[in-house]
Protein backbone atom coordinates (compact mmCIF):
# COMPACT_ATOMS: atom_id res chain seq x y z
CA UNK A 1 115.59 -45.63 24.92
CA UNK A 2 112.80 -47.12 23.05
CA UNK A 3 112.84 -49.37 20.39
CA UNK A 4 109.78 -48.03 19.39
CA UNK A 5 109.21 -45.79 16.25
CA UNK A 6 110.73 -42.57 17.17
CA UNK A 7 107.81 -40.54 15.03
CA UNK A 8 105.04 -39.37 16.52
CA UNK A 9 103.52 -38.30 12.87
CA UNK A 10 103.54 -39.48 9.46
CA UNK A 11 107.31 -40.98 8.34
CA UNK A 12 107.12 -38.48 5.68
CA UNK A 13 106.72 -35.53 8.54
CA UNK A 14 110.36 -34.01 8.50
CA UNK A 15 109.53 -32.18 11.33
CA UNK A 16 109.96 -35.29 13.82
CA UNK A 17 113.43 -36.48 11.81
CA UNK A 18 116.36 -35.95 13.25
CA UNK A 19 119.17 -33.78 11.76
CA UNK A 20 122.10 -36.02 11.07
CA UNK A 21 125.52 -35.07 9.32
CA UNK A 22 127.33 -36.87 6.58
CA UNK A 23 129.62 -38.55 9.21
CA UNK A 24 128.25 -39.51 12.43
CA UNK A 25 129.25 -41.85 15.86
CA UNK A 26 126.48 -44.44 16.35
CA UNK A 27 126.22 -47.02 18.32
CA UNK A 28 125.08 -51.14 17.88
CA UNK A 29 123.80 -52.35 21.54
CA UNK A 30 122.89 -55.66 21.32
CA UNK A 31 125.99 -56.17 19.35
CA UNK A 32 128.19 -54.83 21.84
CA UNK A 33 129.27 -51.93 20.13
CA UNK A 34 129.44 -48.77 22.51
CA UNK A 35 130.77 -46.13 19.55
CA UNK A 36 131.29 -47.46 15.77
CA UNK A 37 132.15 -44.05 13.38
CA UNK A 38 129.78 -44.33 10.30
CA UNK A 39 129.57 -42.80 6.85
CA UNK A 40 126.07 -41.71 6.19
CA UNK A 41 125.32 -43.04 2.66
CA UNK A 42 122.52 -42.05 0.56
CA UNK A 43 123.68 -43.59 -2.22
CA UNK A 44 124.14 -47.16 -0.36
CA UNK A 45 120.57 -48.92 -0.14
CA UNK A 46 121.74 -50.91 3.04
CA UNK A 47 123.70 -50.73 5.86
CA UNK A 48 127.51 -52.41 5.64
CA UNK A 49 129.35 -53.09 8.78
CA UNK A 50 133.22 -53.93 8.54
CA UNK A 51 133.51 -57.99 10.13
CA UNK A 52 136.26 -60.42 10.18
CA UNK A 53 136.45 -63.85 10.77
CA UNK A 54 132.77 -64.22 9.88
CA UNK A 55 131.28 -67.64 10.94
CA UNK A 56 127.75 -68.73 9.98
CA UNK A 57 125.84 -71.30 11.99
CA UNK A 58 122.90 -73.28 12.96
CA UNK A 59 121.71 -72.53 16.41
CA UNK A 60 118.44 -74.09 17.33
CA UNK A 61 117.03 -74.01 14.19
CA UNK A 62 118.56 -70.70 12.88
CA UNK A 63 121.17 -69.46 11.08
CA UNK A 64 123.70 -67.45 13.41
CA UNK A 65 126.11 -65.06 11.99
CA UNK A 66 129.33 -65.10 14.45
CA UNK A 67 131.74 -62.47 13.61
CA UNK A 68 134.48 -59.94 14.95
CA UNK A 69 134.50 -56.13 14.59
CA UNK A 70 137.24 -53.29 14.64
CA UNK A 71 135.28 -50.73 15.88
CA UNK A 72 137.63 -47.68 15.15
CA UNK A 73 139.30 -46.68 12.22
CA UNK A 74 143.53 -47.70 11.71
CA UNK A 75 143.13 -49.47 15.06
CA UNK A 76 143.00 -53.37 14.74
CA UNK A 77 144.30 -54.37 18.23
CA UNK A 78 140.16 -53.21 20.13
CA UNK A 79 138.17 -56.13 18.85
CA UNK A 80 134.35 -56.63 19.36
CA UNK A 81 133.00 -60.36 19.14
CA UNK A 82 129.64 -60.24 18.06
CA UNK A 83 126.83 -62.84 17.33
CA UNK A 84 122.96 -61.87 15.76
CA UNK A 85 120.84 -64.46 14.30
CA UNK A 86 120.91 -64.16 9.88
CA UNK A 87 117.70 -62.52 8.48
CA UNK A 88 118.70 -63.01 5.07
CA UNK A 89 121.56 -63.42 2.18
CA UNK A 90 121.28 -61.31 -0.67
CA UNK A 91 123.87 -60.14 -3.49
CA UNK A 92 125.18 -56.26 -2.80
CA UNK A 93 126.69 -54.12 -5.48
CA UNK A 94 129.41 -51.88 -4.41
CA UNK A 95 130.65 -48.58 -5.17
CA UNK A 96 132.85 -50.28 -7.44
CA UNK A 97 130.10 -52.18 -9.18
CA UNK A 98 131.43 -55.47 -8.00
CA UNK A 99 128.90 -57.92 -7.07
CA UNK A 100 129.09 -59.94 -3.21
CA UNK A 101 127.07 -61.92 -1.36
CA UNK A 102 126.55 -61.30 1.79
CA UNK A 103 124.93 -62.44 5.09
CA UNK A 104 122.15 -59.86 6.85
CA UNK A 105 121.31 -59.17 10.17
CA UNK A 106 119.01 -57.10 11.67
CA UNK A 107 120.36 -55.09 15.38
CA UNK A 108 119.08 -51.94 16.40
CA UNK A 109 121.14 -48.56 16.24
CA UNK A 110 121.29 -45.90 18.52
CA UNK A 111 121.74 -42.15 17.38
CA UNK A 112 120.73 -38.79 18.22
CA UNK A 113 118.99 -39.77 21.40
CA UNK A 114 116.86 -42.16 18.95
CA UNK A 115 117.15 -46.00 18.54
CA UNK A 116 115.08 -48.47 15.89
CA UNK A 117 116.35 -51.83 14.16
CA UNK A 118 118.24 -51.59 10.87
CA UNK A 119 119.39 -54.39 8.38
CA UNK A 120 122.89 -54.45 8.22
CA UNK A 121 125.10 -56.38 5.93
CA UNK A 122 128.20 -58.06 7.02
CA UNK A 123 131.41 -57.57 4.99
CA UNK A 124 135.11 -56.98 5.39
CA UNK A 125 135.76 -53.10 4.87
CA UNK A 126 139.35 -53.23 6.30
CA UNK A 127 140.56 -51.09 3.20
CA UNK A 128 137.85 -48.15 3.66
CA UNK A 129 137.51 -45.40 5.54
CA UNK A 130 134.74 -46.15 7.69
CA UNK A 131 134.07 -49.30 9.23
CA UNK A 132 130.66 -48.76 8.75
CA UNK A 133 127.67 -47.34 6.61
CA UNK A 134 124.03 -46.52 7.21
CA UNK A 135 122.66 -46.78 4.09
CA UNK A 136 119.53 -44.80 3.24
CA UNK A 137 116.69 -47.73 4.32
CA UNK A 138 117.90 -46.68 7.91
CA UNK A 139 117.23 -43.15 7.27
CA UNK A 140 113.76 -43.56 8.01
CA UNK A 141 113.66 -41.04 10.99
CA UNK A 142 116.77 -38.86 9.82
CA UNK A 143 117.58 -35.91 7.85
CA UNK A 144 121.27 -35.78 6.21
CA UNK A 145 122.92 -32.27 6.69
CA UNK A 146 125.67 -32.74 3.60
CA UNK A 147 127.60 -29.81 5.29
CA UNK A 148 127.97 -31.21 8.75
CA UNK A 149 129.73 -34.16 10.63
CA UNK A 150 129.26 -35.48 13.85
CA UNK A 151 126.30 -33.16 15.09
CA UNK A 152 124.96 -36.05 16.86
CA UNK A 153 127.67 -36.39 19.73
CA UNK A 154 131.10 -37.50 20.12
CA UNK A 155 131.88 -40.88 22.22
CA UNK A 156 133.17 -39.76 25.65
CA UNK A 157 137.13 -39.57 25.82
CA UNK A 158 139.08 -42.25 27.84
């Protein structure tokens, strides 16, 4: 798959965006993550992926962001140990309206046959429902159906 720009036309061009539901399986690559379910969030600016034990570090020259995820919802025992380099720190508002601050890294993600890079901010979301969200500066090449969940695919079973 290309990391390329999945549009062939203008980003505005709806007609090359791919039709997403409200809920979808995506996947993080070069983070190790095969299948991570996600809560498509228009109302999120970012992107906010569940981590624990989050460890931040200088690796020649750069901040490194070394953290573990629980892929799957109400399963804690399948762990994924991650590492991306830190793009930036910035203070998030959640749903709540309180205020966090929060490491960001940038990984590409892969969904409905498409894959680009998205910022992603790291943050423990043990207590929610989805482990992660694509907030709406990923949406760049996707449509939201409100209506529909998982239209993109389903990770394989076993």
């Amino acid at each position: 798959m290309s990391s390329q720009s999945p549009n062939t036309g203008a980003e505005s061009d709806s007609v090359d965006k791919a039709v997403i539901g409200w809920r979808e399986w995506v996947s993080l690559p070069e983070l190790g993550i095969d299948w991570i379910k996600a809560k498509i969030d228009t109302g999120a600016r970012t992107s906010a992926l569940h981590t624990f034990q989050l460890d931040v570090g200088q690796e020649h020259g750069a901040k490194v962001a070394r953290f573990g995820v629980h892929p799957f919802q109400r399963d804690n025992d399948t762990i994924t140990w991650c590492s991306a380099p830190v793009v930036d720190e910035r203070s998030v508002r959640d749903s709540g309206g309180h205020q966090e601050w929060r490491f960001v890294i940038e990984t590409p993600v892969r969904m409905a046959q498409r894959e680009w890079p998205i910022e992603i901010t790291l943050t423990a979301r043990d207590t929610m429902l989805f482990r992660m969200l694509l907030g709406r500066t990923a949406m760049r090449y996707l449509r939201v159906d409100p209506l529909a969940s998982f239209i993109t695919g389903r990770p394989p079973e076993g």
